[in-house]
C-alpha atoms as a PDB file:
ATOM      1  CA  UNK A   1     -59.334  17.982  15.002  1.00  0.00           C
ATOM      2  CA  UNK A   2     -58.991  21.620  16.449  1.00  0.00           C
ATOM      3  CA  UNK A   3     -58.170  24.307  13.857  1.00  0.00           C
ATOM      4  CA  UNK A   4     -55.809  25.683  15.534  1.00  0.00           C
ATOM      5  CA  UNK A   5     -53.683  22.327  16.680  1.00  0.00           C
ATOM      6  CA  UNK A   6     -53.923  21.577  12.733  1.00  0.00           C
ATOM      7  CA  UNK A   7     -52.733  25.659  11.884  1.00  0.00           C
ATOM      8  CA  UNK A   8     -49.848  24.830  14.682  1.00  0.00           C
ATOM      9  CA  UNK A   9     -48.638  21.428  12.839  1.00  0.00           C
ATOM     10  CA  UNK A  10     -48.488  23.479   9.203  1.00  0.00           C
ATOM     11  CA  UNK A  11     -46.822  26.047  11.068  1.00  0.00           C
ATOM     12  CA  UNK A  12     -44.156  23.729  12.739  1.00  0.00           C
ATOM     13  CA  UNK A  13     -43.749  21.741   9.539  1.00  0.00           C
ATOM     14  CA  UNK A  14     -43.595  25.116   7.361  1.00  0.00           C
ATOM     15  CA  UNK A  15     -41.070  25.952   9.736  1.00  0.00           C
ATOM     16  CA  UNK A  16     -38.646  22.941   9.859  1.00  0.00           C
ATOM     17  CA  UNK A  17     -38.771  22.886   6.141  1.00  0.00           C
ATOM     18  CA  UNK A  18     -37.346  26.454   6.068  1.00  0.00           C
ATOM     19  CA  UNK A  19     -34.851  25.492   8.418  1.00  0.00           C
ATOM     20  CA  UNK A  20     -34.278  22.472   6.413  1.00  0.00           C
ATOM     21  CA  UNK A  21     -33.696  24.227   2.928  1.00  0.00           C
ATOM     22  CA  UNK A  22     -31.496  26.760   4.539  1.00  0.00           C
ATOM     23  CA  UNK A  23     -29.605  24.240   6.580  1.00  0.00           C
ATOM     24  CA  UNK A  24     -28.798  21.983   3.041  1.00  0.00           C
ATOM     25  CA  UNK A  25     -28.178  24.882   1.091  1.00  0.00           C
ATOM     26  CA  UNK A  26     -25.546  25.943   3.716  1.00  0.00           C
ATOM     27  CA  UNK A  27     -23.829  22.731   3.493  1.00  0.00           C
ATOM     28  CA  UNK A  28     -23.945  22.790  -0.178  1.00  0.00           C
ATOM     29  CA  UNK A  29     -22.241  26.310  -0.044  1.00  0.00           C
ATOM     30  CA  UNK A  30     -19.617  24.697   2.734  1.00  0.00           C
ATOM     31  CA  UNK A  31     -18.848  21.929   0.645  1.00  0.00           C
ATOM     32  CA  UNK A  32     -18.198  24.437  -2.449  1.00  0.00           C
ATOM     33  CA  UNK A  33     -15.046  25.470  -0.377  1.00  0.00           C
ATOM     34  CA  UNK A  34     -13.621  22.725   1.067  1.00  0.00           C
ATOM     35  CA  UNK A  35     -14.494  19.638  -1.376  1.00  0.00           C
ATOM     36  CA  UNK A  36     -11.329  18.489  -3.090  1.00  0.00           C
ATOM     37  CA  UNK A  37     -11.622  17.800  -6.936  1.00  0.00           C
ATOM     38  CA  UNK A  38     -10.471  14.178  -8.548  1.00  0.00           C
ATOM     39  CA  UNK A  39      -7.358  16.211  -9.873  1.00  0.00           C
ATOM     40  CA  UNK A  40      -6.242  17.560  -6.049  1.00  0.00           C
ATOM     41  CA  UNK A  41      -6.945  14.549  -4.856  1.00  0.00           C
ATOM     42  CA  UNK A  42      -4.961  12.335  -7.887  1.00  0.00           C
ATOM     43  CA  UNK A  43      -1.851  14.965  -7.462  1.00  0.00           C
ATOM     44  CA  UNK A  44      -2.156  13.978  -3.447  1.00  0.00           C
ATOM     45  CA  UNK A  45      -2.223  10.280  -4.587  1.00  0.00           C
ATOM     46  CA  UNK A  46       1.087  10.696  -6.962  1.00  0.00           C
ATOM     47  CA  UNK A  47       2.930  13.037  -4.514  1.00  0.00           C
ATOM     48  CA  UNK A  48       2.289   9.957  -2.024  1.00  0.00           C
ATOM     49  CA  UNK A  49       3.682   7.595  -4.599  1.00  0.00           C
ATOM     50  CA  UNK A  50       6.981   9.259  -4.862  1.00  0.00           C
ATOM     51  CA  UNK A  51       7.367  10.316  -1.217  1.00  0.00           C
ATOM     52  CA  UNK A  52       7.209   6.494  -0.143  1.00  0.00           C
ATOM     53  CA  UNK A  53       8.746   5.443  -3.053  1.00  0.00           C
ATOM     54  CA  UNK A  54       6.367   2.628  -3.613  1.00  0.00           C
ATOM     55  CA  UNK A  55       7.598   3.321  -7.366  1.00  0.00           C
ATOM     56  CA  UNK A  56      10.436   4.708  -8.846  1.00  0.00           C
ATOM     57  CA  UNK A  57      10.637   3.223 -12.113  1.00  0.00           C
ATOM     58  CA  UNK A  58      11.867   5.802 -15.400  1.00  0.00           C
ATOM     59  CA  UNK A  59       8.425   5.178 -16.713  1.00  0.00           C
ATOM     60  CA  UNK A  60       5.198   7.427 -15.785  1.00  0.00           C
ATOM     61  CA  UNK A  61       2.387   6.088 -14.097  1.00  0.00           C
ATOM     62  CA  UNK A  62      -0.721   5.963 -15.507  1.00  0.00           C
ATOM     63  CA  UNK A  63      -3.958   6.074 -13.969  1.00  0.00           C
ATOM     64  CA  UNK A  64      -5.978   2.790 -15.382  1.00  0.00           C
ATOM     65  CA  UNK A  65     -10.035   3.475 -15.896  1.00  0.00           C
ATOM     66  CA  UNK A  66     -11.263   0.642 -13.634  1.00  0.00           C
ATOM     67  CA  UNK A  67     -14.719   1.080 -15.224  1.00  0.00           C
ATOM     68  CA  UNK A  68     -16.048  -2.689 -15.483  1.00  0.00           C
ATOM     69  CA  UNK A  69     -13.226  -4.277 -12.923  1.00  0.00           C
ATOM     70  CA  UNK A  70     -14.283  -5.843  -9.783  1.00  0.00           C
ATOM     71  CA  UNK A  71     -13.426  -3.037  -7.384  1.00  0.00           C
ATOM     72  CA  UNK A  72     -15.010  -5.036  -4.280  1.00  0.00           C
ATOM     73  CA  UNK A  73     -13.450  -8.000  -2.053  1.00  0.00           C
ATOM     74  CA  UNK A  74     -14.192 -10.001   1.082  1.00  0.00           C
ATOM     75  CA  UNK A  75     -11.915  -8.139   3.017  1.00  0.00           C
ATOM     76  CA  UNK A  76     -11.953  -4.589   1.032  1.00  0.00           C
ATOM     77  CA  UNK A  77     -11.739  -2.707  -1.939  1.00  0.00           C
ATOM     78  CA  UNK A  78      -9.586  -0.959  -4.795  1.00  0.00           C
ATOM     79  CA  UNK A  79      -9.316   2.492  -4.911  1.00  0.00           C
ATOM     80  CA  UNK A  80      -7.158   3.369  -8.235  1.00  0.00           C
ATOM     81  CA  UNK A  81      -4.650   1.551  -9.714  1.00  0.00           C
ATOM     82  CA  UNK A  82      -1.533   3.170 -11.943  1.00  0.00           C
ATOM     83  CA  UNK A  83       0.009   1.320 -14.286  1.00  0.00           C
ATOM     84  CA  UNK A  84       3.743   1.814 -15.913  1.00  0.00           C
ATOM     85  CA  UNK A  85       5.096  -1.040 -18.027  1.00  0.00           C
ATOM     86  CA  UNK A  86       4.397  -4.303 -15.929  1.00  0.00           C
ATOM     87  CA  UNK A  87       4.630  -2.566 -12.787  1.00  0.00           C
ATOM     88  CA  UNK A  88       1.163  -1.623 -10.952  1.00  0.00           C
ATOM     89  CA  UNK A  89       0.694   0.480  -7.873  1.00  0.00           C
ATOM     90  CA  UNK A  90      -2.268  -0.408  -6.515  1.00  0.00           C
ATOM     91  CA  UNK A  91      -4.419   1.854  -4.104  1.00  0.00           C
ATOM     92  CA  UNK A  92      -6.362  -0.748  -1.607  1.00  0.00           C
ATOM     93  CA  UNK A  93      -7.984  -0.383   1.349  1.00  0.00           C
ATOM     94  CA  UNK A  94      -8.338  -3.583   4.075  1.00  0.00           C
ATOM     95  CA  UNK A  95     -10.476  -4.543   6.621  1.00  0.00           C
ATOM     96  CA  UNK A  96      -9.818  -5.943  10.065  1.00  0.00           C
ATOM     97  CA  UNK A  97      -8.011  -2.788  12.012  1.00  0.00           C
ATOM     98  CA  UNK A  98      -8.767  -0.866  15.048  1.00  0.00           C
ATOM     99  CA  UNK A  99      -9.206   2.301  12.421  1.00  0.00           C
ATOM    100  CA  UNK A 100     -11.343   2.840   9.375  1.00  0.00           C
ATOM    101  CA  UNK A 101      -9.483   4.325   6.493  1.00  0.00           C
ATOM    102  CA  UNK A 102      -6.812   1.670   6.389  1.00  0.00           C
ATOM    103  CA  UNK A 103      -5.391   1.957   2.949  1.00  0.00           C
ATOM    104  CA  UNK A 104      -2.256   0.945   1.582  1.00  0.00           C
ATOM    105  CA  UNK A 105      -0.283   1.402  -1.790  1.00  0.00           C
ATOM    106  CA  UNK A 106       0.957  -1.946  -3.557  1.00  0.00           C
ATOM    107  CA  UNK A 107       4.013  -2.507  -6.198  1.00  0.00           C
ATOM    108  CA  UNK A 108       3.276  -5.507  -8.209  1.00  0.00           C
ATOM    109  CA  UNK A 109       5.337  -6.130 -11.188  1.00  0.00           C
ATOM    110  CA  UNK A 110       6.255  -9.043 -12.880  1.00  0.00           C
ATOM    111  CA  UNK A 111       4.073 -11.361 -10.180  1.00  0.00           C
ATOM    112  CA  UNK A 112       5.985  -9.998  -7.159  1.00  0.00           C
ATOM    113  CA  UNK A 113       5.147  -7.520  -4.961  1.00  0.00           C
ATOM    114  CA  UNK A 114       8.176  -5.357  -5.146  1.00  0.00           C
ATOM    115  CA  UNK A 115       7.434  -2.463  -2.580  1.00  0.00           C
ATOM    116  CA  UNK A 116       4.149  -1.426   0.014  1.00  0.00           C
ATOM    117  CA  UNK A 117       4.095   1.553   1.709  1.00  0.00           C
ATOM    118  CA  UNK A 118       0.917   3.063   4.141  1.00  0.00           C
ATOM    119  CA  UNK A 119      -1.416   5.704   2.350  1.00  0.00           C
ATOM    120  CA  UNK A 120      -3.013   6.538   5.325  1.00  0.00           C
ATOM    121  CA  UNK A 121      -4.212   5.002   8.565  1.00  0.00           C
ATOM    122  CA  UNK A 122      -5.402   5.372  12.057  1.00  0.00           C
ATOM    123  CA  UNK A 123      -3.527   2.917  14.111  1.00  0.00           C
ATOM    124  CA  UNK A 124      -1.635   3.488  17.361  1.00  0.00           C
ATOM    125  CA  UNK A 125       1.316   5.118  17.336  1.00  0.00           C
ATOM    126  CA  UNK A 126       3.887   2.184  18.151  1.00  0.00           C
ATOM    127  CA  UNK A 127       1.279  -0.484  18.784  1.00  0.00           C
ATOM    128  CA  UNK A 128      -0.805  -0.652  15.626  1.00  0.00           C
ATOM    129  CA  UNK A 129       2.179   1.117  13.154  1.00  0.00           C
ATOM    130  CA  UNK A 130       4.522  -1.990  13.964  1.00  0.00           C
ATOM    131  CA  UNK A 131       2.517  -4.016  11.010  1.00  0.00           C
ATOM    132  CA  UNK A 132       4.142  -0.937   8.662  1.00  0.00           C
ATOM    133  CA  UNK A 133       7.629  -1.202  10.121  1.00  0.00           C
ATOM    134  CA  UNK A 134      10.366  -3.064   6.451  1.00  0.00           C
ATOM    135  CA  UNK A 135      10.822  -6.329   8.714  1.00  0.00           C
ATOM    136  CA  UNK A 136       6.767  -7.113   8.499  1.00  0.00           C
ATOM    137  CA  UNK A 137       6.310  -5.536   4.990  1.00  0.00           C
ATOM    138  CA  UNK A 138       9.738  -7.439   3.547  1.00  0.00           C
ATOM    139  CA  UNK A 139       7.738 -10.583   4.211  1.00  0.00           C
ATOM    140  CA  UNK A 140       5.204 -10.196   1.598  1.00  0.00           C
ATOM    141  CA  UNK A 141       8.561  -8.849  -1.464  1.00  0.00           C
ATOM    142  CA  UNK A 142       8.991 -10.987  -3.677  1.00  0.00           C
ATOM    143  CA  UNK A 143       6.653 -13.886  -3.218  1.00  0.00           C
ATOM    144  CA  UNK A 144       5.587 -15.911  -6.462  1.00  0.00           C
ATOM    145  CA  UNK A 145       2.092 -14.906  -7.049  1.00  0.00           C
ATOM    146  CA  UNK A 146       1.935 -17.528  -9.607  1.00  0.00           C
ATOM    147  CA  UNK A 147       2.021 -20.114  -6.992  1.00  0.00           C
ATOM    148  CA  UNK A 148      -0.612 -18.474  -4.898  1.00  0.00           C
ATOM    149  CA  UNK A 149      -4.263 -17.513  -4.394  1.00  0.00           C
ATOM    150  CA  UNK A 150      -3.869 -15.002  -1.349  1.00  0.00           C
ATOM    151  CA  UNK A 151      -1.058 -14.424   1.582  1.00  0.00           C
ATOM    152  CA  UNK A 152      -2.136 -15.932   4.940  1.00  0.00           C
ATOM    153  CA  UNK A 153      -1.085 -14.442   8.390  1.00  0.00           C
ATOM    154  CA  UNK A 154       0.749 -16.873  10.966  1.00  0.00           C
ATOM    155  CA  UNK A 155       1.419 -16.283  14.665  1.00  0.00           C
ATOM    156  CA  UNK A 156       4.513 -17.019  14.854  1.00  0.00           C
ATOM    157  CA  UNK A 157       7.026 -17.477  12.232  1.00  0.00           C
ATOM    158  CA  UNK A 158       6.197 -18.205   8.670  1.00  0.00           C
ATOM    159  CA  UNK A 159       6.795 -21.719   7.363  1.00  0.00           C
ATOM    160  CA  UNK A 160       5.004 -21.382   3.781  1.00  0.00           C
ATOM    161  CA  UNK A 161       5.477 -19.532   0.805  1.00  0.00           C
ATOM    162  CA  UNK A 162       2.016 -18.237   1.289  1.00  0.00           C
ATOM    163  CA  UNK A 163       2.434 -16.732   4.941  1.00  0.00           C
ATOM    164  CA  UNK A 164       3.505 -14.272   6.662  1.00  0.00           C
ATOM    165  CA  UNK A 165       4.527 -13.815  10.519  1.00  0.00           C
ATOM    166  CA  UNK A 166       2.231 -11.203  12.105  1.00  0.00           C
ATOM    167  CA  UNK A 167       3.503  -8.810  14.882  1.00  0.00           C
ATOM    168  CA  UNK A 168       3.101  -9.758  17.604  1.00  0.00           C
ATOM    169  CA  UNK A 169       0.865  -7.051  19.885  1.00  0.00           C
ATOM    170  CA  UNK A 170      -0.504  -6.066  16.851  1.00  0.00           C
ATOM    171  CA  UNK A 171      -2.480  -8.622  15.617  1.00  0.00           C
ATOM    172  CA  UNK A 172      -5.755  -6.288  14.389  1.00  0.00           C
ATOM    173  CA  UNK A 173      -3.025  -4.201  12.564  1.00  0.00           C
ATOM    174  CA  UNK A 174      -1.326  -7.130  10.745  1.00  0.00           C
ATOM    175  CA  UNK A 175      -4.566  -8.619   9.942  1.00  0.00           C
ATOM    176  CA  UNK A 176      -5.693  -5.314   7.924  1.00  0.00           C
ATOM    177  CA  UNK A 177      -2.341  -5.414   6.193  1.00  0.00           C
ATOM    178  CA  UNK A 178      -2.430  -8.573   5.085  1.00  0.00           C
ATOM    179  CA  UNK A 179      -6.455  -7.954   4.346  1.00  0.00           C
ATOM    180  CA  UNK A 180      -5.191  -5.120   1.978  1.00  0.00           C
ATOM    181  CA  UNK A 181      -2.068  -7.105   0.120  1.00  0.00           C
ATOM    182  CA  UNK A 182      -4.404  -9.515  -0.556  1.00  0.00           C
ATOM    183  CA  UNK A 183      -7.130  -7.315  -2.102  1.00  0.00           C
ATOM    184  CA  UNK A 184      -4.097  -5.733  -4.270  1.00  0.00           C
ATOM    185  CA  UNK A 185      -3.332  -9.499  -5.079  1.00  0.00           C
ATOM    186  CA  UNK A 186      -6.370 -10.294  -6.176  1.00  0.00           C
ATOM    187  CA  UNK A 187      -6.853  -7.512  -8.406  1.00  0.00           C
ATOM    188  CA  UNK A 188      -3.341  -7.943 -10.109  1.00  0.00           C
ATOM    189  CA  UNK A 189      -3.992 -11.748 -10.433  1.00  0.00           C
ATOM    190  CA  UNK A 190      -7.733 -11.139 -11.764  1.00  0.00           C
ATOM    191  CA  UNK A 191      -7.258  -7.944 -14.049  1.00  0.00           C
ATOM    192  CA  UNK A 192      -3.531  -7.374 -14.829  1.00  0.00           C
ATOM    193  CA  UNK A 193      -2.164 -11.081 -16.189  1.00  0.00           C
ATOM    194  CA  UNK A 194       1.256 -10.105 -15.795  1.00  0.00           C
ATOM    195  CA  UNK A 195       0.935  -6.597 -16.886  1.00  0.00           C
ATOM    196  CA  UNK A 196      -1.336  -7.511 -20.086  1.00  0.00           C
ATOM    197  CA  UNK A 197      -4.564  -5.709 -20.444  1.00  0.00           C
END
């Protein structure tokens, strides 16, 4: 090979690797500023909480260590889970919508989901947010979880204890939300046993 092709190639790669190193290190220094520690990010969790009022129980919540839990699903994950008596809010995320980040927060207590509420979400503004409107979440409240493996959706209207009517028009929405209530079942049904750890 030429000697100078082979002193342009060390030059180009010297070069790149400079701009490489400086390029990381100024995304190290940008994520310095603007990275949000667990404690920011557990007081926007808890603020959440009580502005949806997923929870309002006397007792504090308590953050449960979910080291050694099944944190994976089919159809999505856990995120945290809070615990107060035999009431669990449970931070889930669910596949199957039009956006990523689909997460919602779960009240179980007592083998009943008491209460959901949105975390956060991408869907379309009065398409998409139907699925998050009391008459489609008020299907899931209250539902034996004893008597039940998951919560299926229906088109239509629900004939079983273990379904619930999806919106109609938002289909993709509904699917994500019942996706997520079933991840939060899961959990509860696989970790809590009625609120005994």
């Amino acid at each position: 090979m030429n000697k100078t092709l082979v002193k342009d190639i060390l030059i180009a790669i010297l070069v790149l690797g400079i701009i490489a190193l400086a390029a990381g290190g100024l995304l190290g220094l940008v994520n310095s500023f603007t990275k949000i520690s667990a404690e920011e990010e557990m007081a926007r969790l808890t603020d959440k909480i009580k502005q949806t009022k997923v929870y309002e129980g006397e007792e504090a919540l308590q953050k449960v260590d979910l080291t050694g839990f099944d944190q994976g699903f089919e159809n999505g994950s856990i995120i945290n889970v809070f615990k107060a008596g035999d009431a669990y809010v449970i931070h889930c995320t669910g596949d199957g919508g039009y956006s990523s980040g689909f997460e919602i927060l779960v009240n179980i207590t007592d083998y009943k989901i008491v209460k959901i509420a949105a975390y956060t979400h991408g869907e379309t503004p009065g398409v998409g947010t139907r699925a998050f409107k009391e008459d489609m979440l008020s299907q899931f409240y209250q539902k034996d979880l004893n008597a039940m493996d998951k919560i299926t959706g229906v088109k239509g209207s629900a004939k079983e204890d273990d379904q619930v009517a999806m919106v109609t028009g938002a289909s993709k929405s509904s699917t994500a939300l019942i996706n997520a209530v079933n991840v939060a079942v899961g959990w509860y049904l696989n970790n809590a046993k009625g609120g005994e750890q």
